[in-house]
Protein backbone atom coordinates (compact mmCIF):
# COMPACT_ATOMS: atom_id res chain seq x y z
CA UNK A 1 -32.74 -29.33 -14.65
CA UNK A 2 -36.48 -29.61 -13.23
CA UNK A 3 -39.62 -30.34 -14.58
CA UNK A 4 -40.71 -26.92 -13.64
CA UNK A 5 -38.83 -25.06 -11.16
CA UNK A 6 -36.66 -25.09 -7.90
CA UNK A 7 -36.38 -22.95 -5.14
CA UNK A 8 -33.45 -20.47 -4.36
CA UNK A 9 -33.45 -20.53 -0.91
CA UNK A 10 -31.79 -17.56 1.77
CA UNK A 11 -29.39 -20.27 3.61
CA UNK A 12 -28.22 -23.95 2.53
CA UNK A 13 -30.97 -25.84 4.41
CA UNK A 14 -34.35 -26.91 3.32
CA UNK A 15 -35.58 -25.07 6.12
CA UNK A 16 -34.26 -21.69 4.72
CA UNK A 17 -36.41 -18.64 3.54
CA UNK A 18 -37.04 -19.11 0.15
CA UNK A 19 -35.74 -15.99 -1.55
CA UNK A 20 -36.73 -16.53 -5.52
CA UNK A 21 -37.44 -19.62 -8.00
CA UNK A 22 -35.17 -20.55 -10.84
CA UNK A 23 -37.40 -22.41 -13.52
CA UNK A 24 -36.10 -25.35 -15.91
CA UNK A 25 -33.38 -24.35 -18.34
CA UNK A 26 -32.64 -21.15 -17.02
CA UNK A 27 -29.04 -20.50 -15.76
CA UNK A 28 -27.27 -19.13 -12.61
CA UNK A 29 -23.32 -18.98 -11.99
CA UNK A 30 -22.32 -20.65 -8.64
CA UNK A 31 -20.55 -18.55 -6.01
CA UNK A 32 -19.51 -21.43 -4.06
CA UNK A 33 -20.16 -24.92 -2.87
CA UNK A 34 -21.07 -25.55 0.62
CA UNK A 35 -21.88 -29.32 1.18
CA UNK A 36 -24.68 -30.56 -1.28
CA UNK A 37 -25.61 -27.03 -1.51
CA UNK A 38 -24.51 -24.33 -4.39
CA UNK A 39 -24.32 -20.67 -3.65
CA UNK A 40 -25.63 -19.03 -6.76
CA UNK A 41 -26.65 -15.72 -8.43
CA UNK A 42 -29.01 -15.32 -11.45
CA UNK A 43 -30.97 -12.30 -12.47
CA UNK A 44 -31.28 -10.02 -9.04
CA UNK A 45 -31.30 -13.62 -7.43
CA UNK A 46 -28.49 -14.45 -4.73
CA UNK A 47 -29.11 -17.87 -2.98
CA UNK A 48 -28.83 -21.56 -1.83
CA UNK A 49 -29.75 -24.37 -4.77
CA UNK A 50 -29.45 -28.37 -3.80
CA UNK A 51 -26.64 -29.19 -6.13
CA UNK A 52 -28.84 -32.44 -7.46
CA UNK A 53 -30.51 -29.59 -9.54
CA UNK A 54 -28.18 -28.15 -11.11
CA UNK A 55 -26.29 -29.33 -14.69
CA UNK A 56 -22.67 -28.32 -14.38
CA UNK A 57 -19.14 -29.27 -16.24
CA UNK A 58 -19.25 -30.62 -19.39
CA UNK A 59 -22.69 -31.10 -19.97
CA UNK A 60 -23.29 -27.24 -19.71
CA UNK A 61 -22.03 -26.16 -22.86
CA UNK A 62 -24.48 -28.61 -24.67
CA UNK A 63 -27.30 -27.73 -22.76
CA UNK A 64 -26.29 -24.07 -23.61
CA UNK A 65 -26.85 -24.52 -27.32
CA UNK A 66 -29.99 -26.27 -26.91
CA UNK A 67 -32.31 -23.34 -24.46
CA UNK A 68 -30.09 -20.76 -25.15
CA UNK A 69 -31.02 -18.05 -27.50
CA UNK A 70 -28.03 -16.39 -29.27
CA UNK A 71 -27.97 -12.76 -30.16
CA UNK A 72 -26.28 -10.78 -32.91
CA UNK A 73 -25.73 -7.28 -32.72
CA UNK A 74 -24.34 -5.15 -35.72
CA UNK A 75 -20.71 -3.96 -35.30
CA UNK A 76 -19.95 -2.54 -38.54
CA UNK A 77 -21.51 1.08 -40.22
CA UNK A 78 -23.88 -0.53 -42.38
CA UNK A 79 -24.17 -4.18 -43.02
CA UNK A 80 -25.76 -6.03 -45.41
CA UNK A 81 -28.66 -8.71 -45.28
CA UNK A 82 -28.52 -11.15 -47.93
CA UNK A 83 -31.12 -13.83 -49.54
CA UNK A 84 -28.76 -16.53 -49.20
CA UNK A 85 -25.25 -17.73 -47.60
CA UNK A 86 -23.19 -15.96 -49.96
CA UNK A 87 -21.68 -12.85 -50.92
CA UNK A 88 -22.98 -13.15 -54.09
CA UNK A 89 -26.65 -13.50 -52.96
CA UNK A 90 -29.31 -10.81 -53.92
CA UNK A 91 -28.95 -8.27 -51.02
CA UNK A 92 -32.29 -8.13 -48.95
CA UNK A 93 -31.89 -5.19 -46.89
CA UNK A 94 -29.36 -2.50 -44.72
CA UNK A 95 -29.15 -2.92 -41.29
CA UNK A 96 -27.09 -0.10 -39.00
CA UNK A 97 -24.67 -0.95 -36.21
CA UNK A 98 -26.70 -1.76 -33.49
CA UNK A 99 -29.15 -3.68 -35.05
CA UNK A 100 -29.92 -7.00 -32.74
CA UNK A 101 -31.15 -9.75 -34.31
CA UNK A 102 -31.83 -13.62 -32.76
CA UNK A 103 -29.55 -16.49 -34.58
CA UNK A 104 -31.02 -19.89 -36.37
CA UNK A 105 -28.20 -21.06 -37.92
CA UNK A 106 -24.37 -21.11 -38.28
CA UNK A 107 -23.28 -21.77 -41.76
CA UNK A 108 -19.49 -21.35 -41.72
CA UNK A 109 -18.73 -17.64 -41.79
CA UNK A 110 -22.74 -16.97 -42.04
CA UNK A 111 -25.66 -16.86 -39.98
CA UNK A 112 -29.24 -17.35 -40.97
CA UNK A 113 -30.98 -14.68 -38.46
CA UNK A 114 -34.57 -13.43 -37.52
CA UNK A 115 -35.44 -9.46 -37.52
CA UNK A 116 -38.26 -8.49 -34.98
CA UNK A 117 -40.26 -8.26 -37.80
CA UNK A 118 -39.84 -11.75 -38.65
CA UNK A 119 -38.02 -11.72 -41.70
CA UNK A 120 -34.77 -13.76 -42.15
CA UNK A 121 -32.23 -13.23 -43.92
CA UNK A 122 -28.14 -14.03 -43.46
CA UNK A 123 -25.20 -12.07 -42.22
CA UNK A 124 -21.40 -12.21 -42.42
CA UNK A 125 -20.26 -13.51 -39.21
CA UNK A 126 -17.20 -11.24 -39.14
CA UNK A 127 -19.49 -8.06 -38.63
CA UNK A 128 -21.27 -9.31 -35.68
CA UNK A 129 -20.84 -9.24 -32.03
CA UNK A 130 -22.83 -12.75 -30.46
CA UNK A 131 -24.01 -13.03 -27.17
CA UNK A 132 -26.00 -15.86 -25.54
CA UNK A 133 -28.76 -15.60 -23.41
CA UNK A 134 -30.57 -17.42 -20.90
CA UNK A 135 -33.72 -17.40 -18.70
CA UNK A 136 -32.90 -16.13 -15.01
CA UNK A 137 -34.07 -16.77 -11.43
CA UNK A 138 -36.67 -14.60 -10.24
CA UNK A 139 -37.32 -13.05 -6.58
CA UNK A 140 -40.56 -13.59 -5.07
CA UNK A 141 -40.73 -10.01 -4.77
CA UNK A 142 -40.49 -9.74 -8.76
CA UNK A 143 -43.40 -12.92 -8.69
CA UNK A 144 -45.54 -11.41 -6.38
CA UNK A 145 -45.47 -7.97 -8.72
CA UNK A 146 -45.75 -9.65 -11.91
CA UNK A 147 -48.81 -11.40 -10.43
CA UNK A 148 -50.29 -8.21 -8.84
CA UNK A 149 -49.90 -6.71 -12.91
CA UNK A 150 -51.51 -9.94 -14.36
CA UNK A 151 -54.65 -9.79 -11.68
CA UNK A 152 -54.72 -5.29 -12.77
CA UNK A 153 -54.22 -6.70 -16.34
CA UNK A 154 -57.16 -8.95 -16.53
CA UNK A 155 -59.37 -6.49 -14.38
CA UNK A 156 -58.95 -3.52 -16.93
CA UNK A 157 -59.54 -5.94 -19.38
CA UNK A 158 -63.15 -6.33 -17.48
CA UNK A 159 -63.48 -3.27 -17.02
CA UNK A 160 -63.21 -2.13 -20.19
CA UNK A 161 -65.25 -4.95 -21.02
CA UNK A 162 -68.13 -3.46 -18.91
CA UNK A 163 -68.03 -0.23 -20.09
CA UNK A 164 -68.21 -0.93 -23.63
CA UNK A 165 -71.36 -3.13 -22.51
CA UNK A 166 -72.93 -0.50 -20.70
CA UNK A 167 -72.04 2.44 -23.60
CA UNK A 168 -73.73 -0.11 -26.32
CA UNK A 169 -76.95 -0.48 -23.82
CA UNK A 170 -76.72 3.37 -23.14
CA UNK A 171 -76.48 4.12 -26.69
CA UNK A 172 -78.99 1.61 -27.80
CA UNK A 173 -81.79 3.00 -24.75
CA UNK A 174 -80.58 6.71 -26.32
CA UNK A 175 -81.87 5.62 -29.98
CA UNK A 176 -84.96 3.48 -28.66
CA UNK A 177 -86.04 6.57 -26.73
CA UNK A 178 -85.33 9.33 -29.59
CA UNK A 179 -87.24 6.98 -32.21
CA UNK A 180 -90.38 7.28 -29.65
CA UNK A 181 -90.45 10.91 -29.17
CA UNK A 182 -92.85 12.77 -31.67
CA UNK A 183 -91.52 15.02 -34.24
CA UNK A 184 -93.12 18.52 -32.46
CA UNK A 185 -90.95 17.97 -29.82
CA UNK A 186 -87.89 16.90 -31.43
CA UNK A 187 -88.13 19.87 -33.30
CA UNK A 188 -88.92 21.84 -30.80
CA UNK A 189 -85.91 21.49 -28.69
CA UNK A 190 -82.93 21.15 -31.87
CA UNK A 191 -81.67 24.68 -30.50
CA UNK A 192 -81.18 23.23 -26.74
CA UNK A 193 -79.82 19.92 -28.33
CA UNK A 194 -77.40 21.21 -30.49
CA UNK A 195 -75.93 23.17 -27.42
CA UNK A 196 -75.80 19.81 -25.75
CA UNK A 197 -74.56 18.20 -28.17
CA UNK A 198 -71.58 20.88 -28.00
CA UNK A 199 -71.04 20.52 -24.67
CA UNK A 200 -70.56 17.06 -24.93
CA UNK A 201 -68.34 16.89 -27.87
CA UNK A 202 -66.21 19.46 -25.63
CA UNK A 203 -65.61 16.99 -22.85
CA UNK A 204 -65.23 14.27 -25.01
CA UNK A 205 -62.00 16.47 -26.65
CA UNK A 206 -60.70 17.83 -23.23
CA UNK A 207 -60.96 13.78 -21.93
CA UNK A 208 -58.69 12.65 -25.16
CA UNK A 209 -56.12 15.32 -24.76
CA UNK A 210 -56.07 14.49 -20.87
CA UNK A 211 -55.74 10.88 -21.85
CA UNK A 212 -52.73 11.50 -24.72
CA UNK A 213 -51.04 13.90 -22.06
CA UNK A 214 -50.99 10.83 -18.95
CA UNK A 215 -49.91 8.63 -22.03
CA UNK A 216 -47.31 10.52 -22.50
CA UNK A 217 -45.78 11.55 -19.55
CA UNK A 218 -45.80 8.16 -18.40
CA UNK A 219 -43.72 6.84 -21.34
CA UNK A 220 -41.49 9.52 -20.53
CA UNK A 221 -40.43 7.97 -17.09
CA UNK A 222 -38.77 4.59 -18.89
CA UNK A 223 -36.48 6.75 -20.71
CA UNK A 224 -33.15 4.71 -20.70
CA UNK A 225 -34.16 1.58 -19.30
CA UNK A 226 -33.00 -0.81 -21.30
CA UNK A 227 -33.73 -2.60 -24.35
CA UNK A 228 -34.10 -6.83 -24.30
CA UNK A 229 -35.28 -8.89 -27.79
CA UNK A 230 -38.95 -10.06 -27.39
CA UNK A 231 -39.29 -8.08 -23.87
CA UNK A 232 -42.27 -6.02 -22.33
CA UNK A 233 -40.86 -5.26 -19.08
CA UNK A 234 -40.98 -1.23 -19.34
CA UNK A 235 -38.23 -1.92 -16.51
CA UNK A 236 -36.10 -4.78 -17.20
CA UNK A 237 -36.09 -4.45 -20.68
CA UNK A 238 -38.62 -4.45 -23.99
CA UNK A 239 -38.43 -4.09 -27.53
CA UNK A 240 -40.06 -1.47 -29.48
CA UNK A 241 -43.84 -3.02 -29.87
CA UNK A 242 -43.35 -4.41 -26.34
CA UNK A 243 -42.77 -1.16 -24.98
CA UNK A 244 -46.05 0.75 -26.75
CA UNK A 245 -47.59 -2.42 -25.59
CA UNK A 246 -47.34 -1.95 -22.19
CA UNK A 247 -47.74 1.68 -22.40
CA UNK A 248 -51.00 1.35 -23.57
CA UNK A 249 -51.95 -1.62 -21.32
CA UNK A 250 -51.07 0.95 -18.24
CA UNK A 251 -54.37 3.04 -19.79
CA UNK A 252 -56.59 -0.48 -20.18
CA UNK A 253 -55.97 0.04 -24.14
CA UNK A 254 -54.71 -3.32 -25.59
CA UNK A 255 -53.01 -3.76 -29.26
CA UNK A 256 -50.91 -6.07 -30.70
CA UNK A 257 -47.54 -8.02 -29.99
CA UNK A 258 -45.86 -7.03 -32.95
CA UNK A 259 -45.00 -3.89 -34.84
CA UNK A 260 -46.83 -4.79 -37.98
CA UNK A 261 -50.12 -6.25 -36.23
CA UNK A 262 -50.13 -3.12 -34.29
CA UNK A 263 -49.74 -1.14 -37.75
CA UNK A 264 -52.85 -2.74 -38.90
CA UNK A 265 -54.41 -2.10 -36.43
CA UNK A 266 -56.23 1.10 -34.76
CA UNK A 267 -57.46 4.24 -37.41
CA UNK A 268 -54.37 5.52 -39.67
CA UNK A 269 -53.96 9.23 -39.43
CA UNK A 270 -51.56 11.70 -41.71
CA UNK A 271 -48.15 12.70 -40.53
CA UNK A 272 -49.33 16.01 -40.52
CA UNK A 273 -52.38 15.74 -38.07
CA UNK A 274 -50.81 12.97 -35.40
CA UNK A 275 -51.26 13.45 -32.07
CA UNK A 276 -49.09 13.06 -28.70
CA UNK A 277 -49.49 9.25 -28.18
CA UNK A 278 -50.30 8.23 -31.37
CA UNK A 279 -47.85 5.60 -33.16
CA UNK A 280 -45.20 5.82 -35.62
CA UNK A 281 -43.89 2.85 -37.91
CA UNK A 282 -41.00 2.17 -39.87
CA UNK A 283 -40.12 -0.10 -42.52
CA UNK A 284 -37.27 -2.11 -43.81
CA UNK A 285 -37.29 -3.56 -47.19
CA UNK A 286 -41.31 -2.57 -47.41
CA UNK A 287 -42.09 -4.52 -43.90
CA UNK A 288 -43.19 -2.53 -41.08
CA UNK A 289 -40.51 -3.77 -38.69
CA UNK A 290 -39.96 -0.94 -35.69
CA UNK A 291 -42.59 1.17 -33.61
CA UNK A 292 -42.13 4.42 -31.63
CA UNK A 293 -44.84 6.63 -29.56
CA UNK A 294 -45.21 10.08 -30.93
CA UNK A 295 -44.56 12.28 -27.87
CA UNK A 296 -45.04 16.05 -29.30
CA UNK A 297 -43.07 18.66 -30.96
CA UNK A 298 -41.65 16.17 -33.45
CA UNK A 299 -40.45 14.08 -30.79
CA UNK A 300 -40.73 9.87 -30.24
CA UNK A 301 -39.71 7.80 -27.43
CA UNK A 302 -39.20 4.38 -28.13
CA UNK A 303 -36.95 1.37 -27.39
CA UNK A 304 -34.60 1.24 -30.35
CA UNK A 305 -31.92 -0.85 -29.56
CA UNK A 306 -29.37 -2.46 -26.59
CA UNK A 307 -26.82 -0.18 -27.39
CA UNK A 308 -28.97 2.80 -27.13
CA UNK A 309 -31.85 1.33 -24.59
CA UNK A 310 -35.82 3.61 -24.68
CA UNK A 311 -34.46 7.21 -25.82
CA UNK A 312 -35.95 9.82 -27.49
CA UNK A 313 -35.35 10.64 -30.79
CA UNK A 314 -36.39 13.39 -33.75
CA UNK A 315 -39.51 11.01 -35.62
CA UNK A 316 -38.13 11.52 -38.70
CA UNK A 317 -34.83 9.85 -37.75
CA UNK A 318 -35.95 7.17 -40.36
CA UNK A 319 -38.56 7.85 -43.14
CA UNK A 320 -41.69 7.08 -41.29
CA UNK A 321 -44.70 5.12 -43.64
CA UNK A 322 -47.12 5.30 -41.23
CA UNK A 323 -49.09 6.68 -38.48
CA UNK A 324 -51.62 4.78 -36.47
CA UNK A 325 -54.04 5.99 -33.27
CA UNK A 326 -55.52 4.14 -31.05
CA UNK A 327 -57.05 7.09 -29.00
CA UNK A 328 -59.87 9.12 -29.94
């Protein structure tokens, strides 16, 4: 344990080439021991750590239950979610195997768990499979690209800014100028406006459908990557509103964390006139808890779950309630 971080180095000396960073309470599993030196592995990390930094033996397991966040995934057909630690409890909601969910609590043969959504609940322990997970190391190539995304990240984010700025001023200079013209020749020239104002409503269609299509086919490349709770790597791993997150964030279009902000969120359109790239929620128990990306010809891609990673699916695989756009 560090106060921030220590570095995995390429060789056990100080002097080595340092190869990736493992921050405080993450984990690695040690190789080997050379000296006062650890070989290790974590994430795509292999390396030399001091030893000093490392807590090992007894005091692992401990430290495991304190940073660690434990996973349940559904093993059973259909289980049930109920109110409160007992099988006599109001039942809340289905869940279908698969499902992942993060644990609070341990309550004999129960668990109090959180849904993406947010909404808790608890489980029979029997029909769960429970994993642990941990923080890894990661490579300074991985730093140096999650750095290079941050610094594109925040200048979209400007340049969006700017061209909002400059639409408003081009808009406003638009209406200052009409209201000064005299009526004669505003009349005058409705024929020649209306064409323009054709032509321009024309582009502004062929630019949206470009825009959906690029939207699109880039979702289409993550197909099977996999699927990690609370992620928004499209490559190591997201969940379902971390993966239309970061779609959207590729095009310098930014929505919200969760499923149910980005539900209310962005214009709501019918089922029967979305669009390629729009959004598609789904509920459980009345909450909007999962998000896909409508990709055409009744199609979604999304990231569903760890057993079954971003894969494309029929829309209607569950009952959607509703359809959101975020594109013009």
């Amino acid at each position: 344990q560090v106060s921030n971080y220590v570095n995995v180095r390429e060789k056990a000396s100080e002097g080595s080439k340092i190869v990736g960073k493992l921050y405080n309470n993450a984990a690695a599993t040690i190789l080997a021991e050379k000296g006062d030196w650890y070989q290790v592995i974590s994430g795509t990390v292999t390396g030399y750590i001091k030893a000093d930094y490392l807590t090992t033996g007894d005091k692992v397991e401990e430290l495991a239950d304190q940073v660690g966040t434990k996973i349940a995934t559904v093993n059973t057909t259909t289980l049930k979610v109920r109110e409160k630690a007992s099988p006599e409890s109001r039942v809340l909601t289905l869940v279908p195997v698969g499902e992942e969910m993060v644990v609070n609590k341990e309550k004999k043969e129960w668990l109090k768990v959180t849904f993406t959504d947010g909404s808790t609940g608890y489980v029979a322990a029997d029909y769960v499979d429970i994993r642990t997970e941990f923080d890894e190391a990661i490579s300074i190539e991985e730093e140096k690209a999650q750095q290079a995304a941050e610094k594109a990240r925040k200048a979209a984010e400007e340049a969006a800014r700017k061209a909002k700025e400059q639409e408003r001023h081009r808009i406003h200079s638009y209406s200052t100028s009409n209201s000064s013209s005299d009526k004669t020749s505003s009349s005058s020239s409705s024929a020649s406006g209306s064409s323009s104002n054709s032509s321009s409503s024309s582009s502004s269609s062929g630019q949206s459908s470009s825009l959906r299509s690029n939207i699109v086919s880039y979702a289409l490349q993550f197909e099977g990557n996999p699927y990690v709770w609370g992620g928004t790597s499209l490559t190591g791993g997201t969940d379902c509103s971390g993966f239309t997150q970061s779609v959207y964030e590729k095009f310098g279009i930014y929505i919200p964390r969760d499923s149910r902000s980005q539900a209310g969120s962005g214009r709501q359109v019918s089922l029967s006139s979305m669009k390629p790239g729009d959004l598609i929620f789904y509920s459980r128990n009345g909450r909007i808890n999962h998000v896909v990306l409508y990709i055409g010809n009744g199609k979604v891609i999304g990231a569903s779950s760890r057993r079954e990673g971003i894969t494309i699916k029929n829309y209607n695989y569950r009952t959607p309630v509703k359809v959101v756009s975020y594109l013009q």
